[in-house]
PDB file of N, CA and C in Angstrom:
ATOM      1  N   UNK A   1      34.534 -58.810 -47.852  1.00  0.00           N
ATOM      2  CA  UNK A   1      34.404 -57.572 -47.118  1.00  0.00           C
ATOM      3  C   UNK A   1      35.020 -56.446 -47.958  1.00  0.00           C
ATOM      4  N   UNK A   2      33.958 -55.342 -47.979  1.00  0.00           N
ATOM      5  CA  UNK A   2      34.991 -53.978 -49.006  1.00  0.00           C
ATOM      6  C   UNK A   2      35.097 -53.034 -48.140  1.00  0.00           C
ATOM      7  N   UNK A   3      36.209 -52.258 -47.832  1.00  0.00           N
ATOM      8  CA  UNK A   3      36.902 -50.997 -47.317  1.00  0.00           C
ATOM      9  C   UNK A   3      36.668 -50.045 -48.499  1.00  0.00           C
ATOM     10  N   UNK A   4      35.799 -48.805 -47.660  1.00  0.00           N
ATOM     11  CA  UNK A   4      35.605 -47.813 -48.895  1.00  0.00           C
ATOM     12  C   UNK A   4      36.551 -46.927 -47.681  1.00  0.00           C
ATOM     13  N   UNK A   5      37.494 -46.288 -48.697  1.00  0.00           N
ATOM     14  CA  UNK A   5      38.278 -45.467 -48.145  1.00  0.00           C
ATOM     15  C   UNK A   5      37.874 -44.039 -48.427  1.00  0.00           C
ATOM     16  N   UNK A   6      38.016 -42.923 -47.792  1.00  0.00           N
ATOM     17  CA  UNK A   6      37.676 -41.458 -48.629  1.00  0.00           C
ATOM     18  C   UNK A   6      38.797 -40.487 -47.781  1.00  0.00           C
ATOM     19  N   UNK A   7      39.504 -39.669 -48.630  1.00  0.00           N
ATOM     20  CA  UNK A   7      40.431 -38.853 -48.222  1.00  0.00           C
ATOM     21  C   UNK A   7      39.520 -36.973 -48.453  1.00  0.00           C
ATOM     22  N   UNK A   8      39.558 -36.489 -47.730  1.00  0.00           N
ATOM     23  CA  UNK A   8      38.989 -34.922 -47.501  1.00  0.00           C
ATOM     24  C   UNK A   8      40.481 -34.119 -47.761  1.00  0.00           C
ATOM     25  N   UNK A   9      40.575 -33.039 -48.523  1.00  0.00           N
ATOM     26  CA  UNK A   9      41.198 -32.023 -48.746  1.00  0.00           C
ATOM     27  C   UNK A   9      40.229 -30.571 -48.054  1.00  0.00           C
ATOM     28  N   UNK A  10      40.099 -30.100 -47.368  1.00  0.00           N
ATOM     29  CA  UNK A  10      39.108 -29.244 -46.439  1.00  0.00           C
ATOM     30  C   UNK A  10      39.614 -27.769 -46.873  1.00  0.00           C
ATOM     31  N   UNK A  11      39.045 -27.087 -47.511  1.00  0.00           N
ATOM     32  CA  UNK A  11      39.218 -25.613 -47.336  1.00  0.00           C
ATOM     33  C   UNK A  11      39.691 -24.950 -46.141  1.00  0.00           C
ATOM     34  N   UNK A  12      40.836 -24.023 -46.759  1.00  0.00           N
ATOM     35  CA  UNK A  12      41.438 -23.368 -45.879  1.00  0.00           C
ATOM     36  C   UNK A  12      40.546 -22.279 -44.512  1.00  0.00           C
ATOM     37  N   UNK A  13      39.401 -22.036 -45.077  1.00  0.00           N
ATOM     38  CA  UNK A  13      38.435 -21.508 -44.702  1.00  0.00           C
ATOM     39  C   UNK A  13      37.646 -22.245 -43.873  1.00  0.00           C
ATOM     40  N   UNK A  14      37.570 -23.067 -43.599  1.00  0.00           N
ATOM     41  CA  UNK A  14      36.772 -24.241 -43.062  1.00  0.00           C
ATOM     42  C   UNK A  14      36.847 -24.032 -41.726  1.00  0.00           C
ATOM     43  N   UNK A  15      35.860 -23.618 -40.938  1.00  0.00           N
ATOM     44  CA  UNK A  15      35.848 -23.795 -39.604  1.00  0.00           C
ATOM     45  C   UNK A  15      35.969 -25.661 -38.951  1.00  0.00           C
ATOM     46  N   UNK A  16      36.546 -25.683 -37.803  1.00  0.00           N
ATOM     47  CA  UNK A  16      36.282 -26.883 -36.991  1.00  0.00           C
ATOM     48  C   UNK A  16      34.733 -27.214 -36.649  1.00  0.00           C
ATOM     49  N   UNK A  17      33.752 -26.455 -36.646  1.00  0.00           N
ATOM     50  CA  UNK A  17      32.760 -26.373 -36.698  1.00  0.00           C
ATOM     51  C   UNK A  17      32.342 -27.125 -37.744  1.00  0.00           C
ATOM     52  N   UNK A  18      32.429 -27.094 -38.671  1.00  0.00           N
ATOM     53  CA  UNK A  18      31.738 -27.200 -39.876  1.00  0.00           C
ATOM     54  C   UNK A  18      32.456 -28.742 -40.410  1.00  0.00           C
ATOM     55  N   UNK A  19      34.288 -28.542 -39.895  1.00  0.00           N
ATOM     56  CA  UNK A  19      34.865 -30.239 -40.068  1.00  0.00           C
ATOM     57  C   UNK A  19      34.668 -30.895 -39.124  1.00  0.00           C
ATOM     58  N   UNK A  20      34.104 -30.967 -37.908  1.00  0.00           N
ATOM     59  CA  UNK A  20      33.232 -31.828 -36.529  1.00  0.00           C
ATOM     60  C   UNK A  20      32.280 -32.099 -37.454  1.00  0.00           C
ATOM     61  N   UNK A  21      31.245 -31.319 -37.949  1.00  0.00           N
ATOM     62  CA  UNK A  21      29.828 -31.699 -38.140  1.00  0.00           C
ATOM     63  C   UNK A  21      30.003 -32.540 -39.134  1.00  0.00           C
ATOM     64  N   UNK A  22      30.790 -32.265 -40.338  1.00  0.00           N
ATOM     65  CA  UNK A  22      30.918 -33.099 -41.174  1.00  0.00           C
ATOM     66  C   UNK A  22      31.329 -34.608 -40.858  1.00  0.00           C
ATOM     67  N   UNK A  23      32.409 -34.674 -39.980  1.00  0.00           N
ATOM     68  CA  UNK A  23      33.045 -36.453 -39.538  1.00  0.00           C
ATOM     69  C   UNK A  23      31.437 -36.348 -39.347  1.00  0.00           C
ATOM     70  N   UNK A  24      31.172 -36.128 -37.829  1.00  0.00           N
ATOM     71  CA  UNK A  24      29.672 -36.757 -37.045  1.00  0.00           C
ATOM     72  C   UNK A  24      28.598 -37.170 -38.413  1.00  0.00           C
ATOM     73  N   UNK A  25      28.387 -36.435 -38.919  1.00  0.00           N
ATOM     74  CA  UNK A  25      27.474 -36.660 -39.928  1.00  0.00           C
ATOM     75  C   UNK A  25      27.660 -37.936 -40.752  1.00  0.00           C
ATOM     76  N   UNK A  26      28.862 -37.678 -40.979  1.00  0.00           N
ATOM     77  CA  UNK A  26      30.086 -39.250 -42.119  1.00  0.00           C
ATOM     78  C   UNK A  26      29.140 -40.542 -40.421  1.00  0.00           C
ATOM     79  N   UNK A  27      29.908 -40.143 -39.545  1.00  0.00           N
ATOM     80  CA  UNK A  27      29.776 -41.617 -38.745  1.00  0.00           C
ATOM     81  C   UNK A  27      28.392 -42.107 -38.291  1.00  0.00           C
ATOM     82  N   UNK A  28      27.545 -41.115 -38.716  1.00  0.00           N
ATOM     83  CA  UNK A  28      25.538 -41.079 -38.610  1.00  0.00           C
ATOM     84  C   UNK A  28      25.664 -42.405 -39.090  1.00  0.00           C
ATOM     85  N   UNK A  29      25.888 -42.589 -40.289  1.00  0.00           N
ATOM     86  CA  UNK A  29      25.511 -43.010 -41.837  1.00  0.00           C
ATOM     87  C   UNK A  29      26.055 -44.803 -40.812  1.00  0.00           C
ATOM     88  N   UNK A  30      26.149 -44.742 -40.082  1.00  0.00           N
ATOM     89  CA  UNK A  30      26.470 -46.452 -39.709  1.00  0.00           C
ATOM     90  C   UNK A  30      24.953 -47.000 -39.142  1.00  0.00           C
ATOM     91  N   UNK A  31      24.686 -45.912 -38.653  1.00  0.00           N
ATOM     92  CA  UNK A  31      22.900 -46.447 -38.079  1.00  0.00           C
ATOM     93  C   UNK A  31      21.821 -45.953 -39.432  1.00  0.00           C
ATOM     94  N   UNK A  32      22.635 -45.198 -40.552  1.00  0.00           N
ATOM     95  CA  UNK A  32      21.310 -44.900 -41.442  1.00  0.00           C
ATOM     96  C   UNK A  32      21.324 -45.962 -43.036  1.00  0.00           C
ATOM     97  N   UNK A  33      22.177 -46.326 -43.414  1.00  0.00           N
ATOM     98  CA  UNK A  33      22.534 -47.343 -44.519  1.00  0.00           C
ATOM     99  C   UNK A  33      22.610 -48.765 -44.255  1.00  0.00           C
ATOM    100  N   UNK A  34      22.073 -49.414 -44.936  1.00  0.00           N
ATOM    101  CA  UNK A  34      22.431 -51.115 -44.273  1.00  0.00           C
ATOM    102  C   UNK A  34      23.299 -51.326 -45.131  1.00  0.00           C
ATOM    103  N   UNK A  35      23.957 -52.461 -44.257  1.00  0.00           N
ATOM    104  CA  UNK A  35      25.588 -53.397 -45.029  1.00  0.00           C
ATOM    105  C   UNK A  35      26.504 -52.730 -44.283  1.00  0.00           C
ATOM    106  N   UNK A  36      26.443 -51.850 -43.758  1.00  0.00           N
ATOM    107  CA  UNK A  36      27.534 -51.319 -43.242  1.00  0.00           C
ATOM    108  C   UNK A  36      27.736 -52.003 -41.899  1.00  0.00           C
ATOM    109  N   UNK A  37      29.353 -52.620 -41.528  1.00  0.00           N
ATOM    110  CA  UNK A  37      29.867 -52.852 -40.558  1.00  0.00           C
ATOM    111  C   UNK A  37      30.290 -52.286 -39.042  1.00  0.00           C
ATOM    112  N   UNK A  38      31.087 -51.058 -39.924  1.00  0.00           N
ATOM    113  CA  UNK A  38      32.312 -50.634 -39.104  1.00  0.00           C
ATOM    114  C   UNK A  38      32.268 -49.121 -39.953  1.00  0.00           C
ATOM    115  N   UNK A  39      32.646 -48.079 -39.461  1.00  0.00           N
ATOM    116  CA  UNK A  39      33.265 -46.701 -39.596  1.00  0.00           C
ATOM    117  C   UNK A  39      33.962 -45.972 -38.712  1.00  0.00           C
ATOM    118  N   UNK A  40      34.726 -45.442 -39.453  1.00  0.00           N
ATOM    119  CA  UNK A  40      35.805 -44.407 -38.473  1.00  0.00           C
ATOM    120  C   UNK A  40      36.157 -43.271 -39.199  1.00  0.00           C
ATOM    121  N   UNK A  41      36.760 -42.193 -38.675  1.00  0.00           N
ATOM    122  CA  UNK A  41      36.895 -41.163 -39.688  1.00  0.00           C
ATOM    123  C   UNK A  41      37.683 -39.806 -38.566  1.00  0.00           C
ATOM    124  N   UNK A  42      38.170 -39.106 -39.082  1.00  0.00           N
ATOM    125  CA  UNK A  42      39.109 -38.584 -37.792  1.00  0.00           C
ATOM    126  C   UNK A  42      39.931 -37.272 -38.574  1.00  0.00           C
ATOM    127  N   UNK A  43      40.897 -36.650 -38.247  1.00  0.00           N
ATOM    128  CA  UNK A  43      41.462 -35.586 -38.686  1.00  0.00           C
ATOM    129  C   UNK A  43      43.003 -35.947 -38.888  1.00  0.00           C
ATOM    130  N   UNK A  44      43.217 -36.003 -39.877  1.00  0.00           N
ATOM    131  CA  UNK A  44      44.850 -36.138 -40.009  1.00  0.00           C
ATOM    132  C   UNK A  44      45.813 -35.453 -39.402  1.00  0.00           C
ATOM    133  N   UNK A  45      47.322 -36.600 -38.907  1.00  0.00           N
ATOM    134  CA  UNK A  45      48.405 -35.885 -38.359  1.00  0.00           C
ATOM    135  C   UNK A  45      49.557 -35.972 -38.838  1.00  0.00           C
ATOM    136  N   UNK A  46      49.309 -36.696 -39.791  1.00  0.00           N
ATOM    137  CA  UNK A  46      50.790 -37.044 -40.813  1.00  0.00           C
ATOM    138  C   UNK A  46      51.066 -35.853 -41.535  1.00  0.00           C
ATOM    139  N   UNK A  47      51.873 -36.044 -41.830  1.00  0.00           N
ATOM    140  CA  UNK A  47      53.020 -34.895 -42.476  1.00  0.00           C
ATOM    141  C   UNK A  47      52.801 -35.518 -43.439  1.00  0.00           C
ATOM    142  N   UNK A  48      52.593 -36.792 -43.989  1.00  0.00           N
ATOM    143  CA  UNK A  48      53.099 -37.178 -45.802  1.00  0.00           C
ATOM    144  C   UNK A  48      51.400 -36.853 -46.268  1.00  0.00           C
ATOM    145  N   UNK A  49      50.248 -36.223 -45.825  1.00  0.00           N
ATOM    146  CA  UNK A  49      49.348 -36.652 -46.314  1.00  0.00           C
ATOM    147  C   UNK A  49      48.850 -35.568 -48.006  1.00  0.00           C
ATOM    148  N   UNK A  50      49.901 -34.887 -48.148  1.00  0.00           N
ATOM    149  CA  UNK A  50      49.604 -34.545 -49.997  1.00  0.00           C
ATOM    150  C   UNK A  50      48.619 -33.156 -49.251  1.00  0.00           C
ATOM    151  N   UNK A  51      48.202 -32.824 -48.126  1.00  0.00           N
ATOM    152  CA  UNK A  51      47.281 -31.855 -48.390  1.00  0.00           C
ATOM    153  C   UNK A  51      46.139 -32.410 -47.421  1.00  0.00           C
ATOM    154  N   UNK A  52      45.930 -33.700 -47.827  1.00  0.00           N
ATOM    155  CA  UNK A  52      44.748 -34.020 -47.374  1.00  0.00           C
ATOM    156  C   UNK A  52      44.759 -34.206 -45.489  1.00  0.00           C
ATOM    157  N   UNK A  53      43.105 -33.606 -45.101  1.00  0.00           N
ATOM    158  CA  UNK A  53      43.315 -33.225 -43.856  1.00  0.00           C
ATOM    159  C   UNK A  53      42.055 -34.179 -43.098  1.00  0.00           C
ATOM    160  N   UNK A  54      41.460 -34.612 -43.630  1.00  0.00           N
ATOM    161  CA  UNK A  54      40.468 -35.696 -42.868  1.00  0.00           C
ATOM    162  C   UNK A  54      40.353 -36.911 -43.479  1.00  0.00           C
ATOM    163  N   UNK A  55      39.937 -37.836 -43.174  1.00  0.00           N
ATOM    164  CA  UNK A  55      40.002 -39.754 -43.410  1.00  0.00           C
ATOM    165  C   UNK A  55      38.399 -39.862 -42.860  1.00  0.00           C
ATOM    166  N   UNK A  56      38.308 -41.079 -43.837  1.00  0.00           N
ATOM    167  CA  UNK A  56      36.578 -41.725 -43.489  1.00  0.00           C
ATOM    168  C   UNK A  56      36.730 -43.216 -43.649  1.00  0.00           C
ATOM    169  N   UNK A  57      36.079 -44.240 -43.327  1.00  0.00           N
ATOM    170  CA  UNK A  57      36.728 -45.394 -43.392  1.00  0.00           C
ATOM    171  C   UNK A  57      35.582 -46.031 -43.433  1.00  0.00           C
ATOM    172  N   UNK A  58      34.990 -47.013 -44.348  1.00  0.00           N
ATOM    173  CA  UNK A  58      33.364 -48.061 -44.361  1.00  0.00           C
ATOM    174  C   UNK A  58      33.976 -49.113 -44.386  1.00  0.00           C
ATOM    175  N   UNK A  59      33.946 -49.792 -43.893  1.00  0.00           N
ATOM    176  CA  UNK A  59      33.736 -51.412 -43.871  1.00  0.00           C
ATOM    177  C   UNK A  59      32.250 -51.778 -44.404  1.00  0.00           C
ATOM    178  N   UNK A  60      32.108 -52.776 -45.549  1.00  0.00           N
ATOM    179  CA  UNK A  60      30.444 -52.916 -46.067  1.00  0.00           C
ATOM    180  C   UNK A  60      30.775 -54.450 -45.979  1.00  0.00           C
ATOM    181  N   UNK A  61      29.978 -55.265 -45.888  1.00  0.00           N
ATOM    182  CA  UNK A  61      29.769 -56.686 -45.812  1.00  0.00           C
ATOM    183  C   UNK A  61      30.399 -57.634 -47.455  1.00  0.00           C
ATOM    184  N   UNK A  62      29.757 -56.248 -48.209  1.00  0.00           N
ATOM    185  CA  UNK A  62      29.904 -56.673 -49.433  1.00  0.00           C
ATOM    186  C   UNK A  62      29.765 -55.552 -50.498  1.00  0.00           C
ATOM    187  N   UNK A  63      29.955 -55.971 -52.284  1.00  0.00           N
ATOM    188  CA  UNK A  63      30.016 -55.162 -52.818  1.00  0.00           C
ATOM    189  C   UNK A  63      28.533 -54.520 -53.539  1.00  0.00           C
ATOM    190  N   UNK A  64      27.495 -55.341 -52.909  1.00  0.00           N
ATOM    191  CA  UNK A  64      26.118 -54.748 -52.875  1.00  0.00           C
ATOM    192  C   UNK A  64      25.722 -53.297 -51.820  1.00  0.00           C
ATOM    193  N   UNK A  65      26.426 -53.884 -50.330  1.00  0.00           N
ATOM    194  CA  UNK A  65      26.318 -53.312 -49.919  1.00  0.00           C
ATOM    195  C   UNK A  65      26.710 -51.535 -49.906  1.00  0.00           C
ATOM    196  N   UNK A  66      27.780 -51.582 -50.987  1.00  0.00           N
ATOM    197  CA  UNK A  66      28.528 -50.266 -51.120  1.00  0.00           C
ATOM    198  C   UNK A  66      27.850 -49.537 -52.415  1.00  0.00           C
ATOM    199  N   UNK A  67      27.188 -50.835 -52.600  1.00  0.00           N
ATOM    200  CA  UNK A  67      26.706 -49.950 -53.837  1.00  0.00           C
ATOM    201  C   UNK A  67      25.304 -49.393 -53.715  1.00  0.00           C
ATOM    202  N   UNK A  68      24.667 -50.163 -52.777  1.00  0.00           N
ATOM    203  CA  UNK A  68      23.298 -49.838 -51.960  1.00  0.00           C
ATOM    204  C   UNK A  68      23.796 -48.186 -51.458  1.00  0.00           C
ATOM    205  N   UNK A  69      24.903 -47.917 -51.154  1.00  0.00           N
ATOM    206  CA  UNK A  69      25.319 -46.890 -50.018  1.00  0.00           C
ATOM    207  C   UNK A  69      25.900 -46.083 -50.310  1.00  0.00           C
ATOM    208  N   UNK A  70      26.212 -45.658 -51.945  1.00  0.00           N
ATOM    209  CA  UNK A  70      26.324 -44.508 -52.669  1.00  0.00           C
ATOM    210  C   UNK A  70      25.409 -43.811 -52.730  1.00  0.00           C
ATOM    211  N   UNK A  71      24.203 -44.138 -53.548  1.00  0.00           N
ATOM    212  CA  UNK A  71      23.170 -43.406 -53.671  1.00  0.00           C
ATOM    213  C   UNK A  71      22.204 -43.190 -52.759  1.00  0.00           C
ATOM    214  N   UNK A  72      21.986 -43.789 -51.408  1.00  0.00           N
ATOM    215  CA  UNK A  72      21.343 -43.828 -50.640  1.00  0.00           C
ATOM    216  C   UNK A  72      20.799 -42.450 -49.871  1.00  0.00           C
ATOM    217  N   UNK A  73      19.649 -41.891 -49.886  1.00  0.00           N
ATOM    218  CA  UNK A  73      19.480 -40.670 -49.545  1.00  0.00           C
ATOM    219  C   UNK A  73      20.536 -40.357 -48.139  1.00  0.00           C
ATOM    220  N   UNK A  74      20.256 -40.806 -47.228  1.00  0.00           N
ATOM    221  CA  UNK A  74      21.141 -40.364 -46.215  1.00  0.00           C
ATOM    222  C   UNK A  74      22.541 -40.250 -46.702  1.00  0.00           C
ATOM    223  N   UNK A  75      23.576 -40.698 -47.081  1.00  0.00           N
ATOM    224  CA  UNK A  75      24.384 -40.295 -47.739  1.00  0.00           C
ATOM    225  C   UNK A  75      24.956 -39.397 -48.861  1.00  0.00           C
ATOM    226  N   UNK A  76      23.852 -39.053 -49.390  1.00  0.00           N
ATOM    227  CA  UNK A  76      24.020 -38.162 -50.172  1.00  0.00           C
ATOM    228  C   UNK A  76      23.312 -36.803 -49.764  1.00  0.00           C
ATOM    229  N   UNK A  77      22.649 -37.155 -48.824  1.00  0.00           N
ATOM    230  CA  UNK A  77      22.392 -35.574 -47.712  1.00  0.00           C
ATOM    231  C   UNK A  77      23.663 -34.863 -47.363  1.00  0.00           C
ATOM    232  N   UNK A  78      24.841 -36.085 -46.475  1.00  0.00           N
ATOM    233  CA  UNK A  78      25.797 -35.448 -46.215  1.00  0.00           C
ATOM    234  C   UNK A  78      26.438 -35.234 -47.125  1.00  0.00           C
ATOM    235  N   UNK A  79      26.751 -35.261 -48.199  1.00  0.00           N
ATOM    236  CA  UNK A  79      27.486 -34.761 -49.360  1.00  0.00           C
ATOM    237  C   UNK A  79      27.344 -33.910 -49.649  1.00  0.00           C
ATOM    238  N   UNK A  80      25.828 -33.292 -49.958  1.00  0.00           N
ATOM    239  CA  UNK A  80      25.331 -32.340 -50.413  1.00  0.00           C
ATOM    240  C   UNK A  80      25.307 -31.526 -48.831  1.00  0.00           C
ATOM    241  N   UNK A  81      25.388 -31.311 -47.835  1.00  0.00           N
ATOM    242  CA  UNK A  81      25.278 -30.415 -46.886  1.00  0.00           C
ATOM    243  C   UNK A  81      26.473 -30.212 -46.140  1.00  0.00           C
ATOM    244  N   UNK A  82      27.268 -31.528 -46.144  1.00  0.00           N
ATOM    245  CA  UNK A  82      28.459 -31.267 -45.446  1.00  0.00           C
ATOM    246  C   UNK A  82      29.792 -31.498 -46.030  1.00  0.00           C
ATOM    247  N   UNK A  83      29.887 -31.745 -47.138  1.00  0.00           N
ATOM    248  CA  UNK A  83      30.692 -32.557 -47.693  1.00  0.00           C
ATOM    249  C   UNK A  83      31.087 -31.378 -48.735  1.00  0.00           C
ATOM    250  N   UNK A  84      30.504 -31.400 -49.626  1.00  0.00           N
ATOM    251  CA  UNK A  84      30.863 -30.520 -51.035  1.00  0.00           C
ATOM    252  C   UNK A  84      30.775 -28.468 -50.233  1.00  0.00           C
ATOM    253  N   UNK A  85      30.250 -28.479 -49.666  1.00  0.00           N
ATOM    254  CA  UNK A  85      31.080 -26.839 -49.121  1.00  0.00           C
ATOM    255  C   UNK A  85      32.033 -26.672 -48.698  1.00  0.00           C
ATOM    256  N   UNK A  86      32.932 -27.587 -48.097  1.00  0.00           N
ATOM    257  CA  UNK A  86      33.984 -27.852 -47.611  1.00  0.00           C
ATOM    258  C   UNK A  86      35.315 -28.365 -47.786  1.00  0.00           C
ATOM    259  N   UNK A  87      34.988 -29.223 -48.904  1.00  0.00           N
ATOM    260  CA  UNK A  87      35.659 -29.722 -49.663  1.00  0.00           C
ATOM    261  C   UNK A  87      36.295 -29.271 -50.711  1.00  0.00           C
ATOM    262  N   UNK A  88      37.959 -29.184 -50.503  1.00  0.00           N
ATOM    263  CA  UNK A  88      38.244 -28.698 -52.217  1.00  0.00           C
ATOM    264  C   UNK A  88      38.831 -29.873 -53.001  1.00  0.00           C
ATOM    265  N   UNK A  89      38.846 -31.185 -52.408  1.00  0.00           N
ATOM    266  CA  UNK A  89      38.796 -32.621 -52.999  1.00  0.00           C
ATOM    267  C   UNK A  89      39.017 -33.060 -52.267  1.00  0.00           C
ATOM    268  N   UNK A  90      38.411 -34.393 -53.524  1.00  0.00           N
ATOM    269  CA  UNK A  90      38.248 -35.717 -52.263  1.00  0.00           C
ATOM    270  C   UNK A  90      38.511 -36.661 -53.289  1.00  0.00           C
ATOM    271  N   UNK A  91      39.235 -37.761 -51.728  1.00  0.00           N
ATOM    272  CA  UNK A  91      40.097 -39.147 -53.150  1.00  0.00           C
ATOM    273  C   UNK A  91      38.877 -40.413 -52.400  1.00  0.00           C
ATOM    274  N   UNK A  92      38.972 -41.220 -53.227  1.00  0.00           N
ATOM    275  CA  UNK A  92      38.075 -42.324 -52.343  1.00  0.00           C
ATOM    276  C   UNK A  92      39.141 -43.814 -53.621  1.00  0.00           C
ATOM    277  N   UNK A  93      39.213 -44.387 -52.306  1.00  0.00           N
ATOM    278  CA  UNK A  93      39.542 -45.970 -52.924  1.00  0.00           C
ATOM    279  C   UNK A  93      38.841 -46.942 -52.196  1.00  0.00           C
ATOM    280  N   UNK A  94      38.307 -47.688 -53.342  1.00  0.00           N
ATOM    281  CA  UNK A  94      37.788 -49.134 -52.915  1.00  0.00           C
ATOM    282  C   UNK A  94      38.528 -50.221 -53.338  1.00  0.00           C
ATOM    283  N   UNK A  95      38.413 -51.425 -52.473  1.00  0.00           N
ATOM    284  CA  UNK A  95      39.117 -52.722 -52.358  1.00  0.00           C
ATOM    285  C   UNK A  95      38.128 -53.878 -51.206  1.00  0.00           C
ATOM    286  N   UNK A  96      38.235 -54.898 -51.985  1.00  0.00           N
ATOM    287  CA  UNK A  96      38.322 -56.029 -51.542  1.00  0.00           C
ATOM    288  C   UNK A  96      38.764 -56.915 -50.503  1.00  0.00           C
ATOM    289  N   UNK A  97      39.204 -57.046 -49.573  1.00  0.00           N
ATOM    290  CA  UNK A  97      39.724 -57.359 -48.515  1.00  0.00           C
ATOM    291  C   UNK A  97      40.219 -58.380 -48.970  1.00  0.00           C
ATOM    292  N   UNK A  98      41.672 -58.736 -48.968  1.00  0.00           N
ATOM    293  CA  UNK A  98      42.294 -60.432 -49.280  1.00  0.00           C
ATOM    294  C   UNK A  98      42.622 -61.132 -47.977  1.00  0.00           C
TER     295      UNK A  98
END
């Protein structure tokens, strides 16, 4: 099982508008990509988070599956529409589940 993790740094400018549409859009992608398990994704409340102000979370079956689900048009719609205007970085870690 792989956990694709992704951390959002959101422009100061950024309406709630625009960071709603973006999660919703992130949690589409569970009915539009196959391999995918599980997603979650939400707005940060920690104090230690470096800046960063939203979380995305994939669970994929496997490491086909994540790789099927990079390039996959629906996913890279939201990148390109909701993701990169909004964004003034983004961290992503992948792992393996032990």
């Amino acid at each position: 099982m792989i956990e694709h993790i992704v951390l959002f740094k959101i422009k100061p400018n950024t309406t709630d508008e625009q960071s709603s549409r973006m999660l919703r859009r992130l949690l589409e992608l569970r009915e539009k990509a196959p391999g995918i398990l599980e997603v979650s994704a939400g707005a940060n409340f920690s104090e230690r988070s470096r800046g960063f102000t939203h979380g995305f979370v994939v669970r994929f079956k496997d490491r086909a599956a994540l790789d099927a689900y990079l390039p996959h048009p629906e996913h890279q719609a939201v990148v390109q529409e909701c993701v990169r205007p909004i964004a003034e970085e983004v961290l992503v870690v992948d792992f393996e589940k032990i």
